[in-house]
C-alpha atoms as a PDB file:
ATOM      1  CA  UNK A   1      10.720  36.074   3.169  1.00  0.00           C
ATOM      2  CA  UNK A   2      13.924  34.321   4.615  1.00  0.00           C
ATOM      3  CA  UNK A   3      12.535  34.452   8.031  1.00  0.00           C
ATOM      4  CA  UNK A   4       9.764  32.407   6.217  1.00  0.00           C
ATOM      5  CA  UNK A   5      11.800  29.885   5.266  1.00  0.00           C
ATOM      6  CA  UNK A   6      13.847  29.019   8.132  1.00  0.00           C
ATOM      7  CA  UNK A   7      10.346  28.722  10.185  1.00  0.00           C
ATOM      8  CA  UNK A   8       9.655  25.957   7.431  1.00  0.00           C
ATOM      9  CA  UNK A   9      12.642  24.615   7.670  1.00  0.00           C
ATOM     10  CA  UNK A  10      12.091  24.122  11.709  1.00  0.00           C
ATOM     11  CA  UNK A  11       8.414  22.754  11.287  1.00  0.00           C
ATOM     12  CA  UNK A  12      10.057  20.007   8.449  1.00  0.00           C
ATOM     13  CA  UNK A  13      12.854  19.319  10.682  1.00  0.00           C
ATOM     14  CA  UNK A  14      10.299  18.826  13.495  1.00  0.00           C
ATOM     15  CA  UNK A  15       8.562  16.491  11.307  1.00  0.00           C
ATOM     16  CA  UNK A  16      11.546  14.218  10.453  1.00  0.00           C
ATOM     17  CA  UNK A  17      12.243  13.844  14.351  1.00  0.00           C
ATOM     18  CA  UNK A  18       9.029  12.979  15.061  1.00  0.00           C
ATOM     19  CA  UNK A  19       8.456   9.803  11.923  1.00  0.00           C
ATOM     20  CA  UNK A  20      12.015   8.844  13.069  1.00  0.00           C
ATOM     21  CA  UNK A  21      10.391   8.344  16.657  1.00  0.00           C
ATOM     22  CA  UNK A  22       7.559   6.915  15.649  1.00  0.00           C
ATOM     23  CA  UNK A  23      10.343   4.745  13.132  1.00  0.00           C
ATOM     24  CA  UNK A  24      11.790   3.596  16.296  1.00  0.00           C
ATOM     25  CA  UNK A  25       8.430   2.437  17.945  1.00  0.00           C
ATOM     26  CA  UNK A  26       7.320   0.820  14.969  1.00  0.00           C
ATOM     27  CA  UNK A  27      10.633  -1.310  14.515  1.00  0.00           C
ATOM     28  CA  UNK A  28      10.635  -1.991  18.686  1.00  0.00           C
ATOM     29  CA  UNK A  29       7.011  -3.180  18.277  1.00  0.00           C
ATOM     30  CA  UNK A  30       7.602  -5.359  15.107  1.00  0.00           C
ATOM     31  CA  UNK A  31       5.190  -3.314  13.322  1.00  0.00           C
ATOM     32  CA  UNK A  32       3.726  -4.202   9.903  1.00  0.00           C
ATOM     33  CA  UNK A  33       6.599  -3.349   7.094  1.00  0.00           C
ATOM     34  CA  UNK A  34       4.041  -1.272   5.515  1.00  0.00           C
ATOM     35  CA  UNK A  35       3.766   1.110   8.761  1.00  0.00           C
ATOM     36  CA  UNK A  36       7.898   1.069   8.801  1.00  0.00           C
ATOM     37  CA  UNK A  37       8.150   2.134   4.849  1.00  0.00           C
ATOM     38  CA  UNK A  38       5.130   4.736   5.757  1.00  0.00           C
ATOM     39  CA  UNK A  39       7.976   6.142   8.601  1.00  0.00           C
ATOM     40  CA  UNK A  40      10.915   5.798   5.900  1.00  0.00           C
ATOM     41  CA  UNK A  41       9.343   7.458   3.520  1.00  0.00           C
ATOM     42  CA  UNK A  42       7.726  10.645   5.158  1.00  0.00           C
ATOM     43  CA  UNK A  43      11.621  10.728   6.486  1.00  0.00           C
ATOM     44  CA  UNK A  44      12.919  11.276   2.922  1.00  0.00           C
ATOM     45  CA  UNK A  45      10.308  13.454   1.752  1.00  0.00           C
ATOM     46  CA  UNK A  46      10.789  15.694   4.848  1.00  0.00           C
ATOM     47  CA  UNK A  47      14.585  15.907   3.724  1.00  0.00           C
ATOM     48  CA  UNK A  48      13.435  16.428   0.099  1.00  0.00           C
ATOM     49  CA  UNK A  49      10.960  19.541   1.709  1.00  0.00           C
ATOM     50  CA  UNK A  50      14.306  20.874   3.476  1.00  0.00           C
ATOM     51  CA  UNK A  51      16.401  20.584   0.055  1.00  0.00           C
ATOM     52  CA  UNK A  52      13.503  22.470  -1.882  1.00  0.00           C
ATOM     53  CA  UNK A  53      13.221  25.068   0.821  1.00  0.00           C
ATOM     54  CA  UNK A  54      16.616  26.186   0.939  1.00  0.00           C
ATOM     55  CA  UNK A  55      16.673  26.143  -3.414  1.00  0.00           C
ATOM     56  CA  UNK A  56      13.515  28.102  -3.161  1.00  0.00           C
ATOM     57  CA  UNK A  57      15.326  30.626  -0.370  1.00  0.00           C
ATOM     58  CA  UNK A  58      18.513  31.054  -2.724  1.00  0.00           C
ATOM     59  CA  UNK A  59      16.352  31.582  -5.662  1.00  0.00           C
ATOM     60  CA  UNK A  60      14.293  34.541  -4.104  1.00  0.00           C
ATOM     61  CA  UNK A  61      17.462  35.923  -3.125  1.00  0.00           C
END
């Protein structure tokens, strides 16, 4: 089960670093604000997916 969640933990951490690329093309190419808040938020989420993962790991515990 923990092995479970630190693979979940990689794939969301994965996920961040690739909306905070995409972020950084979408500010370079003066992209629509709605495209940049689309990057900024799937950024938070993705930290809000790590924080819920690593409750859910101590609870099973």
């Amino acid at each position: 089960m923990i092995t479970d969640m630190q693979s979940a933990i990689r794939v969301i951490i994965f996920g961040i670093v690739l909306w905070s690329i995409a972020l950084v093309v979408a500010i370079i190419l003066n992209a629509v604000a709605k495209i940049i808040l689309t990057c900024l938020l799937a950024i938070l989420l993705g930290f809000i997916g790590i924080y819920y993962t690593k409750a859910r790991e101590r609870k099973a515990r």
